[in-house]
C-alpha atoms as a PDB file:
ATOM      1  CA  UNK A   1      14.562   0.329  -8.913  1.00  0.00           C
ATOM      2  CA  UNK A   2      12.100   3.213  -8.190  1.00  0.00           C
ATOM      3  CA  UNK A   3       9.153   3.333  -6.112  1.00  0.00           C
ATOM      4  CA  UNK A   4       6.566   6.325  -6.833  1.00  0.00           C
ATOM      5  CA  UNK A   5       3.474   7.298  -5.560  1.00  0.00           C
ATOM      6  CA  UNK A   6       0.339   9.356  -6.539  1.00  0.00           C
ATOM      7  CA  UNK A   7      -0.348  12.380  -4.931  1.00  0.00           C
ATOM      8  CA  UNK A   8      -3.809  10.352  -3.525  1.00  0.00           C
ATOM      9  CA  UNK A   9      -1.760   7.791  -2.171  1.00  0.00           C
ATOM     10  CA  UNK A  10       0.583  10.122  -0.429  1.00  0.00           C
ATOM     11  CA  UNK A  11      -2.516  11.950   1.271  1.00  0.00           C
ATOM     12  CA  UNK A  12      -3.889   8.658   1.775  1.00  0.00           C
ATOM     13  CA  UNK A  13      -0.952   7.785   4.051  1.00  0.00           C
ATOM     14  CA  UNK A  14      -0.575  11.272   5.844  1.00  0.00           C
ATOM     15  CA  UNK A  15      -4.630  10.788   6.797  1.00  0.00           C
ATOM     16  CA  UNK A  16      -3.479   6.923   7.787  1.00  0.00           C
ATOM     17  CA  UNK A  17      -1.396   8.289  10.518  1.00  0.00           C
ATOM     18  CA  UNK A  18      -4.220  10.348  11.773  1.00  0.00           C
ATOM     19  CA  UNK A  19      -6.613   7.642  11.812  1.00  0.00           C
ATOM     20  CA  UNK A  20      -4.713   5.376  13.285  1.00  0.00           C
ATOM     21  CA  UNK A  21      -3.863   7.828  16.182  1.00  0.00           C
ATOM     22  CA  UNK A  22      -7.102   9.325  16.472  1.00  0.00           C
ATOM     23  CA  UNK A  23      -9.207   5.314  16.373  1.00  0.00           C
ATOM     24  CA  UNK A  24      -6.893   4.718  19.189  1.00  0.00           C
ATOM     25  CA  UNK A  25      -5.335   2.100  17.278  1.00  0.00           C
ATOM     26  CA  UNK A  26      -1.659   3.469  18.716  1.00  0.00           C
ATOM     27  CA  UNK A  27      -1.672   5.776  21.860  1.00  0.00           C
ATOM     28  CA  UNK A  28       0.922   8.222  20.320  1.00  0.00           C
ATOM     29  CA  UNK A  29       0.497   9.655  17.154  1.00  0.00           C
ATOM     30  CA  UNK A  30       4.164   9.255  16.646  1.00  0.00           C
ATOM     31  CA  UNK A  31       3.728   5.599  16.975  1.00  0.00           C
ATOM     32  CA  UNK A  32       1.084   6.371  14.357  1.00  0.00           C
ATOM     33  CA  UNK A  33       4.035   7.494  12.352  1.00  0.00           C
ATOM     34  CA  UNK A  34       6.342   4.606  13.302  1.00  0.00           C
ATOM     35  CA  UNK A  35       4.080   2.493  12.120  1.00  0.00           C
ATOM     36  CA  UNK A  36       2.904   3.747   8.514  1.00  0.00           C
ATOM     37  CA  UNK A  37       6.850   5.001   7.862  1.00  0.00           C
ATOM     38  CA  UNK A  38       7.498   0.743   8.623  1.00  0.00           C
ATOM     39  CA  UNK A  39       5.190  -0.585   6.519  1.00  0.00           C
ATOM     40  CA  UNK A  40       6.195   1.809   3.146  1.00  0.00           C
ATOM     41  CA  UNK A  41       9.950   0.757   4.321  1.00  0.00           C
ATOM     42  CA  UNK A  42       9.071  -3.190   3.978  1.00  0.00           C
ATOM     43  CA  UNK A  43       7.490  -2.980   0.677  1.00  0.00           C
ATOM     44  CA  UNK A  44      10.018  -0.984  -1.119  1.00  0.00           C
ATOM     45  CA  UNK A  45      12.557  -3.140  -0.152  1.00  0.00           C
ATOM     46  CA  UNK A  46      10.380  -6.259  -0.852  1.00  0.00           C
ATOM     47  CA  UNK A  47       8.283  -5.015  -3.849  1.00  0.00           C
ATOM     48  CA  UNK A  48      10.202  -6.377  -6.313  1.00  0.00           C
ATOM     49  CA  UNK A  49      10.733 -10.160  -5.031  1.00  0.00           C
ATOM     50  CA  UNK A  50       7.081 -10.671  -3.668  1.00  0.00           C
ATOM     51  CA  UNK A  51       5.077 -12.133  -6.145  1.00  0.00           C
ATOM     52  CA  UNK A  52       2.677  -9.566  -7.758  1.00  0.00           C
ATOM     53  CA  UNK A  53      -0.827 -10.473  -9.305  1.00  0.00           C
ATOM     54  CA  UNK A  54      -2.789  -9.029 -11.940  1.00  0.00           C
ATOM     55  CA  UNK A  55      -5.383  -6.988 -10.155  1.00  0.00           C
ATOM     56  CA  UNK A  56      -8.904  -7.644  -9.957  1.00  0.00           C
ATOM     57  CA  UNK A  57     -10.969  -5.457 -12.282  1.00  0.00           C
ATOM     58  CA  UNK A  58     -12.882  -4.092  -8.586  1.00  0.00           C
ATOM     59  CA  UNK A  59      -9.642  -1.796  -9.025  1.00  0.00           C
ATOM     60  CA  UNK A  60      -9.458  -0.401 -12.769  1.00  0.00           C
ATOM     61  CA  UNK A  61     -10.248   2.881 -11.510  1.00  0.00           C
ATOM     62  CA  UNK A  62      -7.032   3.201 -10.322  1.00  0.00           C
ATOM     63  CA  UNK A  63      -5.318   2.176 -13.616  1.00  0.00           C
ATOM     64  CA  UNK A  64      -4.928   0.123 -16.378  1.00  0.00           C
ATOM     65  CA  UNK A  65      -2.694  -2.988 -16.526  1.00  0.00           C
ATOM     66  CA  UNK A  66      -2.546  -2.678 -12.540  1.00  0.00           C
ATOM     67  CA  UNK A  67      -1.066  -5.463 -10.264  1.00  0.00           C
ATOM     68  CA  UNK A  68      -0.742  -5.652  -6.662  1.00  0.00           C
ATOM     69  CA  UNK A  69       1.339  -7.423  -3.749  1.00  0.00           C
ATOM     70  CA  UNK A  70       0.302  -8.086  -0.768  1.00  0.00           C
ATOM     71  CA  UNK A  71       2.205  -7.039   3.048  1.00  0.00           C
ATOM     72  CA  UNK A  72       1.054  -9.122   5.864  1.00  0.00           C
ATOM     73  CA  UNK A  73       2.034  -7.047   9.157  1.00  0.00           C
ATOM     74  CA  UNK A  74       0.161  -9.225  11.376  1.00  0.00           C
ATOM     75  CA  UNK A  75      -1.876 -11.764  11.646  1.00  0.00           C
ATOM     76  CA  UNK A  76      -4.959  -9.600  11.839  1.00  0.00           C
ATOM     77  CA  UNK A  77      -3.860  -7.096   8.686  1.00  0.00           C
ATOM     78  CA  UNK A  78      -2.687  -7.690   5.296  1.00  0.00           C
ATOM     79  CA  UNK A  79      -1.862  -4.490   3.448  1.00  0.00           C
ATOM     80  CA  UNK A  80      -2.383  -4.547  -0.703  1.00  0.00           C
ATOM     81  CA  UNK A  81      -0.258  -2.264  -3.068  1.00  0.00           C
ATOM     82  CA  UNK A  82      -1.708  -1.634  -6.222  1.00  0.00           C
ATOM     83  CA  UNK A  83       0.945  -0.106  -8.899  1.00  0.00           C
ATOM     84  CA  UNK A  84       1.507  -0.425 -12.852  1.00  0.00           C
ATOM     85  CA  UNK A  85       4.993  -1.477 -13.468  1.00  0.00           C
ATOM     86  CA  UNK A  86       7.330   0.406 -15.751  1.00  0.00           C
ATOM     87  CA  UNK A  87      10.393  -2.000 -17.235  1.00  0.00           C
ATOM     88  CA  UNK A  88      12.541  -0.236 -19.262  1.00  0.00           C
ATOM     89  CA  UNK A  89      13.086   2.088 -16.208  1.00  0.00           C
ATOM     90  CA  UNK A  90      12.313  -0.317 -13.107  1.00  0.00           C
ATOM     91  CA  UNK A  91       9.641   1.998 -11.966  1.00  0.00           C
ATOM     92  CA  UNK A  92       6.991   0.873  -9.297  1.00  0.00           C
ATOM     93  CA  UNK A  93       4.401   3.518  -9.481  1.00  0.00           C
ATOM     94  CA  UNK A  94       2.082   2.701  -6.656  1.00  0.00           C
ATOM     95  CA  UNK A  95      -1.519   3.868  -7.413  1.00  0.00           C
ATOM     96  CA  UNK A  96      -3.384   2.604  -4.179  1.00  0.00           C
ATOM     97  CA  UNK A  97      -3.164   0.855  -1.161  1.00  0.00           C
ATOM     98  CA  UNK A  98      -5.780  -1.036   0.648  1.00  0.00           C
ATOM     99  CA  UNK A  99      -6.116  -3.431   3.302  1.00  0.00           C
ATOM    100  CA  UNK A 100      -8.325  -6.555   4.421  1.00  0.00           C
ATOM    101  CA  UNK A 101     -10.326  -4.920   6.259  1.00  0.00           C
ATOM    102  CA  UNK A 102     -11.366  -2.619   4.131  1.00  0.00           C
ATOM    103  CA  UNK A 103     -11.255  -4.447   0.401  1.00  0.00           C
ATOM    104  CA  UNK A 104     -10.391  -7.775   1.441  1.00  0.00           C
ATOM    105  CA  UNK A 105     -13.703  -8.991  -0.075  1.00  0.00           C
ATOM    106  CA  UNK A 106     -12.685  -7.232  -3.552  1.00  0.00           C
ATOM    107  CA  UNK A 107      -9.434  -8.788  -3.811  1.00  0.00           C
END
């Protein structure tokens, strides 16, 4: 199994780390870091026994036949990976990533 990423995504989680730190969600920016490098760890070791579902049409921007999983990290924050899925080669290619508080309503 493979897990990719768009170059979007990756400088979507680079500026997570500085949001995080800088909204004073985590006093260190390392623990910024800590955090983000977690949460990436959990899903691609869980991507591909969580159930996925087909993805709300809110998201077709992001690509065709999309589905997403969902990453509860507490009980304030679920986190939503949105990827196309590639059989023959067991490639995850995740195209965005979201969370509650943000597109909760569009999920």
């Amino acid at each position: 199994m493979i897990v990719s990423y768009t170059d979007a995504v990756i400088d979507y989680l680079e500026e997570l780390v500085q949001t995080l730190y800088l909204q004073n969600y985590f006093g260190l920016k390392e623990f910024a870091k800590k955090y983000v490098d977690k949460l990436i760890d959990e899903m691609e070791a869980t991507i591909h026994i969580k159930p996925r579902r087909d993805a709300s049409p809110n998201f077709n921007q992001y690509g065709q036949d999309l589905y997403y999983v969902s990453h509860r990290k507490n009980k304030h924050t679920t986190w939503y990976f949105f990827f196309t899925y590639h059989p023959t080669d067991d490639i995850y290619y995740i195209r965005y990533i979201t969370n509650n508080h943000v597109a909760g309503h569009l999920i």
